[in-house]
N, C-alpha and C. Protein backbone atom coordinates (compact mmCIF):
# COMPACT_ATOMS: atom_id res chain seq x y z
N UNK A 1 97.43 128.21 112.03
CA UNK A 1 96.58 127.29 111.28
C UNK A 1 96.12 127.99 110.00
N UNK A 2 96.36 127.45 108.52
CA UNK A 2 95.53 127.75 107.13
C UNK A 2 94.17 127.58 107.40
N UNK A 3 93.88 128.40 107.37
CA UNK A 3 92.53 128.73 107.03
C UNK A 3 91.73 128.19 105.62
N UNK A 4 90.84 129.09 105.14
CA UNK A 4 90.99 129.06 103.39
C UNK A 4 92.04 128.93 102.97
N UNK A 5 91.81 127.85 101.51
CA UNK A 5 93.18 127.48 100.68
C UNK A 5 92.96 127.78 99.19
N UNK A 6 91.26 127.91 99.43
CA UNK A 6 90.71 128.35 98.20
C UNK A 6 89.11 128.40 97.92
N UNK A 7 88.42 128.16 96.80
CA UNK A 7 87.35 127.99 96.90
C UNK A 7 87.22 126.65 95.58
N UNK A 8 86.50 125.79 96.30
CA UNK A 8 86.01 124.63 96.14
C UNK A 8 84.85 124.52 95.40
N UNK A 9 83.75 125.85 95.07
CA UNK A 9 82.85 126.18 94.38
C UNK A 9 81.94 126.82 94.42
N UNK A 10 80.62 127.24 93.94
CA UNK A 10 79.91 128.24 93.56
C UNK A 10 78.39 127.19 93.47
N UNK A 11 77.43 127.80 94.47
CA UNK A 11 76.38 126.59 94.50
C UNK A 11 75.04 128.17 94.14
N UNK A 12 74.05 127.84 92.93
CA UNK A 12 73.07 128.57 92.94
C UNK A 12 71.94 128.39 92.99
N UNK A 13 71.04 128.39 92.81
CA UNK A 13 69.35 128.34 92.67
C UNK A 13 69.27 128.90 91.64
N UNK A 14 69.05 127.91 90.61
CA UNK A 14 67.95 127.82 89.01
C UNK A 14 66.79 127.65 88.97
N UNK A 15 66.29 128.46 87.98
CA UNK A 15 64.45 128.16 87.53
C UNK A 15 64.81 126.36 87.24
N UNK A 16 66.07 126.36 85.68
CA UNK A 16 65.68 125.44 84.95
C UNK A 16 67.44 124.63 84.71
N UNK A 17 67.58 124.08 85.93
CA UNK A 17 68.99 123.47 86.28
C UNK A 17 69.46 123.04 84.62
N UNK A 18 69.27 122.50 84.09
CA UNK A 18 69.64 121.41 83.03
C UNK A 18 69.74 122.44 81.71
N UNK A 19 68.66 123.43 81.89
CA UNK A 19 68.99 124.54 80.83
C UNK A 19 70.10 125.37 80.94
N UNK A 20 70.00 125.52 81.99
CA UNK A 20 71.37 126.67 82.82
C UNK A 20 72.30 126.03 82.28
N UNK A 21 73.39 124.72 82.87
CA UNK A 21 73.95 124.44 82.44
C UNK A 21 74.52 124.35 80.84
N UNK A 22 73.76 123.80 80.21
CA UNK A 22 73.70 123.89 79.25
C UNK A 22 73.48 125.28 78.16
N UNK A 23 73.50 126.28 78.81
CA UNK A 23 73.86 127.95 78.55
C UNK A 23 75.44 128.41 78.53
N UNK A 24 75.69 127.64 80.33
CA UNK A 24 77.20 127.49 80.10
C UNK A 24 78.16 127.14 79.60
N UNK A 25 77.75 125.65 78.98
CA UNK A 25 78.83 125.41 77.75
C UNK A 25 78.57 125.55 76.57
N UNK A 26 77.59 126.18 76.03
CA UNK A 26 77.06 126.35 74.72
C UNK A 26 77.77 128.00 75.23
N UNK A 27 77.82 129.01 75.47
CA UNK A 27 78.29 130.16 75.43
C UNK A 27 79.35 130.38 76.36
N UNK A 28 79.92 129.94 77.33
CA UNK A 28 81.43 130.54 77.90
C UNK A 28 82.03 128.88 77.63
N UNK A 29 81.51 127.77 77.08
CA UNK A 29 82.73 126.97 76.82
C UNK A 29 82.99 126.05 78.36
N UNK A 30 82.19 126.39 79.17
CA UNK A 30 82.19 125.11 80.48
C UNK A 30 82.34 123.95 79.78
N UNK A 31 82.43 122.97 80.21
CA UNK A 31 82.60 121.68 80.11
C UNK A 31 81.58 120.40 81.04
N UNK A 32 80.49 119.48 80.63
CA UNK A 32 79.96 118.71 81.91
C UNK A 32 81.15 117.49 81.89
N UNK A 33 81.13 117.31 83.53
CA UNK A 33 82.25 116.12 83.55
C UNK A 33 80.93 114.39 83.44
N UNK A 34 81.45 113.81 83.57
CA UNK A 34 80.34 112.55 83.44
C UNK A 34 79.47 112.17 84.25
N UNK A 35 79.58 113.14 85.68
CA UNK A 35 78.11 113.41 86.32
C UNK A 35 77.45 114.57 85.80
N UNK A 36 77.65 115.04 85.02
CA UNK A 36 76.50 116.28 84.33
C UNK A 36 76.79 117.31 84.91
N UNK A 37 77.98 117.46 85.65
CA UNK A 37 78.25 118.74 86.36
C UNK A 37 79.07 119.61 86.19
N UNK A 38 79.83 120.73 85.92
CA UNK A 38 80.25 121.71 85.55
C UNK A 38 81.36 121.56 86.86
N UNK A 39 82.59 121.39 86.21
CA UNK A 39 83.70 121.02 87.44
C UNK A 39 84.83 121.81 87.01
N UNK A 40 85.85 122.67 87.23
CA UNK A 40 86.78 123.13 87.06
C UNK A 40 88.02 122.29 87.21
N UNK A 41 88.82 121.78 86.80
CA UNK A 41 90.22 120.99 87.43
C UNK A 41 91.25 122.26 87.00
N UNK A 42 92.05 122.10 88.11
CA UNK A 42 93.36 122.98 88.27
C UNK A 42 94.59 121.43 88.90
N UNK A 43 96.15 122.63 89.06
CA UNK A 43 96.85 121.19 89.97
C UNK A 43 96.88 122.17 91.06
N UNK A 44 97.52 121.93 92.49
CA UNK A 44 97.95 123.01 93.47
C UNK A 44 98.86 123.38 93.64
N UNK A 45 99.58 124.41 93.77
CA UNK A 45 101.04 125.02 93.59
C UNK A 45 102.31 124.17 94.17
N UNK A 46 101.62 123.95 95.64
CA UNK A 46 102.54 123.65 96.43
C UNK A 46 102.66 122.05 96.44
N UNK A 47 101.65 121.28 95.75
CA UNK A 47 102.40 119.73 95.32
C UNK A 47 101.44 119.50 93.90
N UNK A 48 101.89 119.61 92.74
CA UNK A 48 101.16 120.02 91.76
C UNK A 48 101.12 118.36 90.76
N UNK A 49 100.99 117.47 91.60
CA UNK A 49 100.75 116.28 91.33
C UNK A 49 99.14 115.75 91.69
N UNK A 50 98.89 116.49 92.71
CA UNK A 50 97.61 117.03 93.01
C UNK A 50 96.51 117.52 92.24
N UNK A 51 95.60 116.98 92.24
CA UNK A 51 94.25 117.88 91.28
C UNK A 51 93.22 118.32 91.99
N UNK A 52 92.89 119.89 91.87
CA UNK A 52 92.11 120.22 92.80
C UNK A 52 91.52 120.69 92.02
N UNK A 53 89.75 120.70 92.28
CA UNK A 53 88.52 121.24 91.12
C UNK A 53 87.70 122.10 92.21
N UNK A 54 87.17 122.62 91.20
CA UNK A 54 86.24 124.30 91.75
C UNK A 54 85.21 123.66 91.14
N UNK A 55 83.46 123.57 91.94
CA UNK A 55 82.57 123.00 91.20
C UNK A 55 81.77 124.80 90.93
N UNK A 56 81.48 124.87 89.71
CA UNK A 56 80.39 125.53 89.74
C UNK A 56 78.78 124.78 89.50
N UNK A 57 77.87 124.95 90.33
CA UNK A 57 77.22 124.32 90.15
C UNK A 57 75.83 124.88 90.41
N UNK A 58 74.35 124.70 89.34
CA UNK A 58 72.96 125.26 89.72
C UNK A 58 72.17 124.41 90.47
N UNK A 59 71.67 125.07 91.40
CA UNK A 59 70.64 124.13 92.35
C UNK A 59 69.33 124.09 91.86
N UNK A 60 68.30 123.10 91.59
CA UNK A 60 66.93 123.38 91.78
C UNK A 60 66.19 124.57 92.66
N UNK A 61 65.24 125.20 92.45
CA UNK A 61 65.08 126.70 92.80
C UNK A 61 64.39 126.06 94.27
N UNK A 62 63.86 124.79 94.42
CA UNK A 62 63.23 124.25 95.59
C UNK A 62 64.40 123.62 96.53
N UNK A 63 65.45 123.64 96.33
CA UNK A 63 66.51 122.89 97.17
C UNK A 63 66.22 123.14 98.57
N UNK A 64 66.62 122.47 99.47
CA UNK A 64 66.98 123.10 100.90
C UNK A 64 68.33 123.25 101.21
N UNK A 65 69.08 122.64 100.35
CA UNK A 65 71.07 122.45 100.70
C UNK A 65 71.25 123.82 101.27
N UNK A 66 70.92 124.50 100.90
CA UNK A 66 71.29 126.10 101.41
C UNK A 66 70.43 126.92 102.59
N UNK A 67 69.63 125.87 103.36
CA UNK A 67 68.89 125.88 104.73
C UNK A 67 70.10 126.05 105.71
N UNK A 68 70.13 126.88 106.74
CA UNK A 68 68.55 127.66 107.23
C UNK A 68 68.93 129.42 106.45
N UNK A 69 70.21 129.44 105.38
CA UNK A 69 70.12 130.68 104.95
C UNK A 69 68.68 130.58 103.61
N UNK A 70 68.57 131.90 103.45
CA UNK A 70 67.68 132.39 102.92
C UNK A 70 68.37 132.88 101.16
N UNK A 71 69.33 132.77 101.17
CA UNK A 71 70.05 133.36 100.21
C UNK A 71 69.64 132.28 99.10
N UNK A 72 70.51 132.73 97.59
CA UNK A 72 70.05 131.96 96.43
C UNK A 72 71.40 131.05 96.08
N UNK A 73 72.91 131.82 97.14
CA UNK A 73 73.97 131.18 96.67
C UNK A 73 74.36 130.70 98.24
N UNK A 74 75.56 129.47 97.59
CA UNK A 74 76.65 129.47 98.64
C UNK A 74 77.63 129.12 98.21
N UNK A 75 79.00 129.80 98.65
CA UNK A 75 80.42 129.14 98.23
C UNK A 75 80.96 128.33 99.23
N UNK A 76 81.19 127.55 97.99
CA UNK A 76 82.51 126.48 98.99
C UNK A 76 83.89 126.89 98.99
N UNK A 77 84.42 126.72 100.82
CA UNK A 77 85.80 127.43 100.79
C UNK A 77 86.76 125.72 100.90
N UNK A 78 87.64 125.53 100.26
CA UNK A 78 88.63 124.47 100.60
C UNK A 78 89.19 124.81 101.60
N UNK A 79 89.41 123.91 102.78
CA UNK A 79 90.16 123.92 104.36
C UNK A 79 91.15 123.15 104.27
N UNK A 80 92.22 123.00 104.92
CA UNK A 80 93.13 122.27 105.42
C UNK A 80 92.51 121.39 106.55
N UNK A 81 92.48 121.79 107.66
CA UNK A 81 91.53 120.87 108.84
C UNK A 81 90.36 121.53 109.49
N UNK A 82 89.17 120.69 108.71
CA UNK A 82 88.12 121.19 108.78
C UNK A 82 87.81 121.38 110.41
N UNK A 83 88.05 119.81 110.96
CA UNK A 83 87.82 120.54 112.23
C UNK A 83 88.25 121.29 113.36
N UNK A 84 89.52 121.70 113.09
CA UNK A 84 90.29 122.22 113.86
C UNK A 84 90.09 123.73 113.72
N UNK A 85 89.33 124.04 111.92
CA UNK A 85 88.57 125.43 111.74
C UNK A 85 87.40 125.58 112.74
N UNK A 86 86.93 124.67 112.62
CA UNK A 86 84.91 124.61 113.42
C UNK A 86 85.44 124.78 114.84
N UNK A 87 86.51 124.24 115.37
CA UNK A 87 86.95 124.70 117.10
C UNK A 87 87.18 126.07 116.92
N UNK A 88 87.71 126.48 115.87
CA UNK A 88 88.35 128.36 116.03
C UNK A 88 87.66 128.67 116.08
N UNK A 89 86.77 128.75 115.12
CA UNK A 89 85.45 129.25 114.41
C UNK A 89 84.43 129.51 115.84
N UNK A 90 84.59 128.28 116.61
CA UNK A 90 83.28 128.55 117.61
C UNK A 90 83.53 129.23 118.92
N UNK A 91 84.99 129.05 118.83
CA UNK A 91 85.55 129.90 119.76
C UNK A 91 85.47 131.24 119.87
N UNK A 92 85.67 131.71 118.04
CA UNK A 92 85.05 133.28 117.85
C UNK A 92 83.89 133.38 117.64
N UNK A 93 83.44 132.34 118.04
CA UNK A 93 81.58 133.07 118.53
C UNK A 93 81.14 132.70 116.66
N UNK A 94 81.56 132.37 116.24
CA UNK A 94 81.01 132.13 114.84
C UNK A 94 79.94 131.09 114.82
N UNK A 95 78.56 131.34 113.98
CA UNK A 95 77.45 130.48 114.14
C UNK A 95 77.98 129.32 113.38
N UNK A 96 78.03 128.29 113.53
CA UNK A 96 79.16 126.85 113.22
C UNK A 96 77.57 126.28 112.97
N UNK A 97 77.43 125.67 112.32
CA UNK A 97 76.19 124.60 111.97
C UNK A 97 76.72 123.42 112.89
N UNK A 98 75.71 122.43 113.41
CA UNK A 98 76.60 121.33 113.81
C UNK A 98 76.22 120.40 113.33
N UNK A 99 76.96 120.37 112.22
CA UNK A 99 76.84 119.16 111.30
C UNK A 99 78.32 118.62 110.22
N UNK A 100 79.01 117.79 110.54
CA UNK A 100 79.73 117.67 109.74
C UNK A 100 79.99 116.16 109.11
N UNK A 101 79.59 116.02 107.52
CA UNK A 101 79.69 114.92 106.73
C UNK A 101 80.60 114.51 106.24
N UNK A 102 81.04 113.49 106.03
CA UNK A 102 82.12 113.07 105.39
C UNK A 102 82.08 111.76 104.34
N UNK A 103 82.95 111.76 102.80
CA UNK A 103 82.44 110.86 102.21
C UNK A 103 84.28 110.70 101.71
N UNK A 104 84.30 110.04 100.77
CA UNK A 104 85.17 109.48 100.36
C UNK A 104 86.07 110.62 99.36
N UNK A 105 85.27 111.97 99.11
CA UNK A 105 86.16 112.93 98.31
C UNK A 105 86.32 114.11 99.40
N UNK A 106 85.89 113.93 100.82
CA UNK A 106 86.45 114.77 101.52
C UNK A 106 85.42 115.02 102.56
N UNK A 107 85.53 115.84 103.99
CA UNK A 107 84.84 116.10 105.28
C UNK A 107 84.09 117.35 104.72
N UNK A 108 82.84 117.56 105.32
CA UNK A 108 82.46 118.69 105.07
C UNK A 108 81.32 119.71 106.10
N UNK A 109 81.59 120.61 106.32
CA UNK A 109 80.73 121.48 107.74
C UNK A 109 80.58 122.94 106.84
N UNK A 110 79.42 123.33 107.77
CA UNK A 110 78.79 124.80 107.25
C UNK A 110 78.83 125.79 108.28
N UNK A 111 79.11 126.61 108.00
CA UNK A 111 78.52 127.88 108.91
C UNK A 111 77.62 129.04 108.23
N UNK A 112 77.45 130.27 109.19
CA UNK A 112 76.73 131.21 108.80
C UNK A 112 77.55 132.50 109.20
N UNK A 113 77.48 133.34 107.88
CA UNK A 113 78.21 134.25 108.09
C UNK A 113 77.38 135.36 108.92
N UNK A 114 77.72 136.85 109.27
CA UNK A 114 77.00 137.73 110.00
C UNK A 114 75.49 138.12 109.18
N UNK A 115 75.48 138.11 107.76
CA UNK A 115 74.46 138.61 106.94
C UNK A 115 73.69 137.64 106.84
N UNK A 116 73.68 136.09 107.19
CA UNK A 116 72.73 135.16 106.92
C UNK A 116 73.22 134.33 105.63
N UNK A 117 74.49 134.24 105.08
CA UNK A 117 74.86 133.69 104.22
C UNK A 117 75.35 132.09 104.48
N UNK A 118 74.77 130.94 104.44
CA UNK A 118 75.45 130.00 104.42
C UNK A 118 77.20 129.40 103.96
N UNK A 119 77.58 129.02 104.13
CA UNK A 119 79.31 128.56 103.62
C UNK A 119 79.80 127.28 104.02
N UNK A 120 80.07 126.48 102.83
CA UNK A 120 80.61 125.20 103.12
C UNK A 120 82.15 125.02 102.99
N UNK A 121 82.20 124.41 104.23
CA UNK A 121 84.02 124.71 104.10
C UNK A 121 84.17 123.32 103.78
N UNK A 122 85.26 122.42 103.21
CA UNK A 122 85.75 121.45 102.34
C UNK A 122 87.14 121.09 102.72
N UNK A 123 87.42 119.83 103.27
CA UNK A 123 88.30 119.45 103.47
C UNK A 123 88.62 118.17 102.39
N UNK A 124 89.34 118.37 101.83
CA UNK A 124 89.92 117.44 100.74
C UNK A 124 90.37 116.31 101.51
N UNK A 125 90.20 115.05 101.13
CA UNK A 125 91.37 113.79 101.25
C UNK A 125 92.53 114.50 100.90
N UNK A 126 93.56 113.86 101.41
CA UNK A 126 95.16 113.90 100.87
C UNK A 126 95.62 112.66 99.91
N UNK A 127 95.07 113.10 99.09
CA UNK A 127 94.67 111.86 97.27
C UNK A 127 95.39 113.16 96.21
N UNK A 128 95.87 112.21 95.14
CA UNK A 128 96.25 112.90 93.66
C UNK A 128 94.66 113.58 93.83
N UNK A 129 93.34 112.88 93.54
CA UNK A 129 92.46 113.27 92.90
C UNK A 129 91.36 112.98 93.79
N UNK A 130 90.75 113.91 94.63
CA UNK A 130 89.76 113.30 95.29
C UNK A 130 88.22 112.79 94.61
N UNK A 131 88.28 113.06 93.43
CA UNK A 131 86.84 112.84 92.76
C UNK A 131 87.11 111.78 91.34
N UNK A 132 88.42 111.27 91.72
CA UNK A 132 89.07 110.13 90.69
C UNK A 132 87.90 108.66 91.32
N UNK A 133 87.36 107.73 90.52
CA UNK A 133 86.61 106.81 90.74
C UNK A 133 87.31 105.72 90.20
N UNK A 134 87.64 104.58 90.64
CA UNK A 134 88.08 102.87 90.67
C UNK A 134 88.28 102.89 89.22
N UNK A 135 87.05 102.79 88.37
CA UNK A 135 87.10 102.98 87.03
C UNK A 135 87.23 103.99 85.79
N UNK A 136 88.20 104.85 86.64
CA UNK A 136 88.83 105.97 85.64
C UNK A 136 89.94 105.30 84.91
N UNK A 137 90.21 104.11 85.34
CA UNK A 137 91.60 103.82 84.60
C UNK A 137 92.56 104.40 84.23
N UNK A 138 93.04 105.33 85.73
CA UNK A 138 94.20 106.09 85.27
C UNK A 138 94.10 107.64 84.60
N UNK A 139 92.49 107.81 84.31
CA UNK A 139 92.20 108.99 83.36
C UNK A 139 92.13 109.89 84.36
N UNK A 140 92.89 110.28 85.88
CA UNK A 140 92.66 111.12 86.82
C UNK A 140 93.43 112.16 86.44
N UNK A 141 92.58 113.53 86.92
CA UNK A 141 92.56 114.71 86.72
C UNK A 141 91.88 115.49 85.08
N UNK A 142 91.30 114.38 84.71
CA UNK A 142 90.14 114.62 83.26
C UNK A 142 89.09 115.47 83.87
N UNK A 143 88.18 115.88 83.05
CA UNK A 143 87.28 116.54 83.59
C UNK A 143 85.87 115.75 84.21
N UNK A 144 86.61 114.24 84.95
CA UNK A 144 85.39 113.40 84.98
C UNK A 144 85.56 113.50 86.66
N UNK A 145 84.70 114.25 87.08
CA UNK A 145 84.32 114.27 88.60
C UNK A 145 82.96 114.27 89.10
N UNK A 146 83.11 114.27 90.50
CA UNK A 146 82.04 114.22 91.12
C UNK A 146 82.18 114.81 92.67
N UNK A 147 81.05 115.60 93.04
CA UNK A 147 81.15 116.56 93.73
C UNK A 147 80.29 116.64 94.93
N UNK A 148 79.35 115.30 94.32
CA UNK A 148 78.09 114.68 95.25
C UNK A 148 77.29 116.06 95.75
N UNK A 149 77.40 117.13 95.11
CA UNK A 149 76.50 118.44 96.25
C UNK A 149 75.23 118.63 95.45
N UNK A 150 74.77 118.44 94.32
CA UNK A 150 73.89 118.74 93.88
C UNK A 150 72.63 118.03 93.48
């Protein structure tokens, strides 16, 4: 079974979310897609008709998304089958959150690593574009996504 296929994104805790951002594309050249969010698009090697995005993204410094770790970050890992990871996973004794959501750009479950680090693993739809919306008119794989995490 694939495990990680990649990473899906970079989640932090900001003083001043909207400033941050806006640091990032005023000095390294990020880009906001038309939810205000800082989205990476790539294609994937192995069917490159496919669009797969890396969110980097700042959290409000009050969030809880990153409960019950204590930390300021969490990465998202892209899965192949999320839940067929969370059976391995609990099998090796791995602290598995039990919670897993699912929306229309993909399934999603957390665990905790040994240090107290939260991690969201990400199972994509099998779509050209999982964050393509009705009214893109075709404009899929632009930098217009949505990532619903923040």
């Amino acid at each position: 079974m694939k495990r990680v296929t990649g990473i899906g994104g970079i989640f932090f805790k900001a003083k001043d979310v909207e400033k941050l951002k806006q640091w990032y594309v005023d000095h390294l050249g990020l880009k906001l897609d038309k939810w205000g969010e800082i989205n990476l698009t790539w294609r994937e090697r192995e069917r490159p008709e496919r669009i797969g995005h890396t969110v980097f993204a700042p959290f409000k410094q009050d969030t809880d998304y990153m409960e019950p770790s204590e930390k300021p970050f969490m990465v998202n890992f892209r899965v192949d089958d999320l839940e067929g990871l969370l059976v391995e996973l609990r099998k090796e004794r791995v602290h598995v959150i039990d919670k897993v959501e699912e929306f229309e750009y993909g399934k999603f479950g957390w665990i905790m690593d040994p240090e107290g680090h939260k991690i969201e693993l990400w199972e994509p739809p099998d779509v050209d574009d999982p964050f393509a919306s009705p009214d893109d008119d075709g404009n899929k794989g632009s930098d217009e996504s949505n990532h619903g995490n923040s």
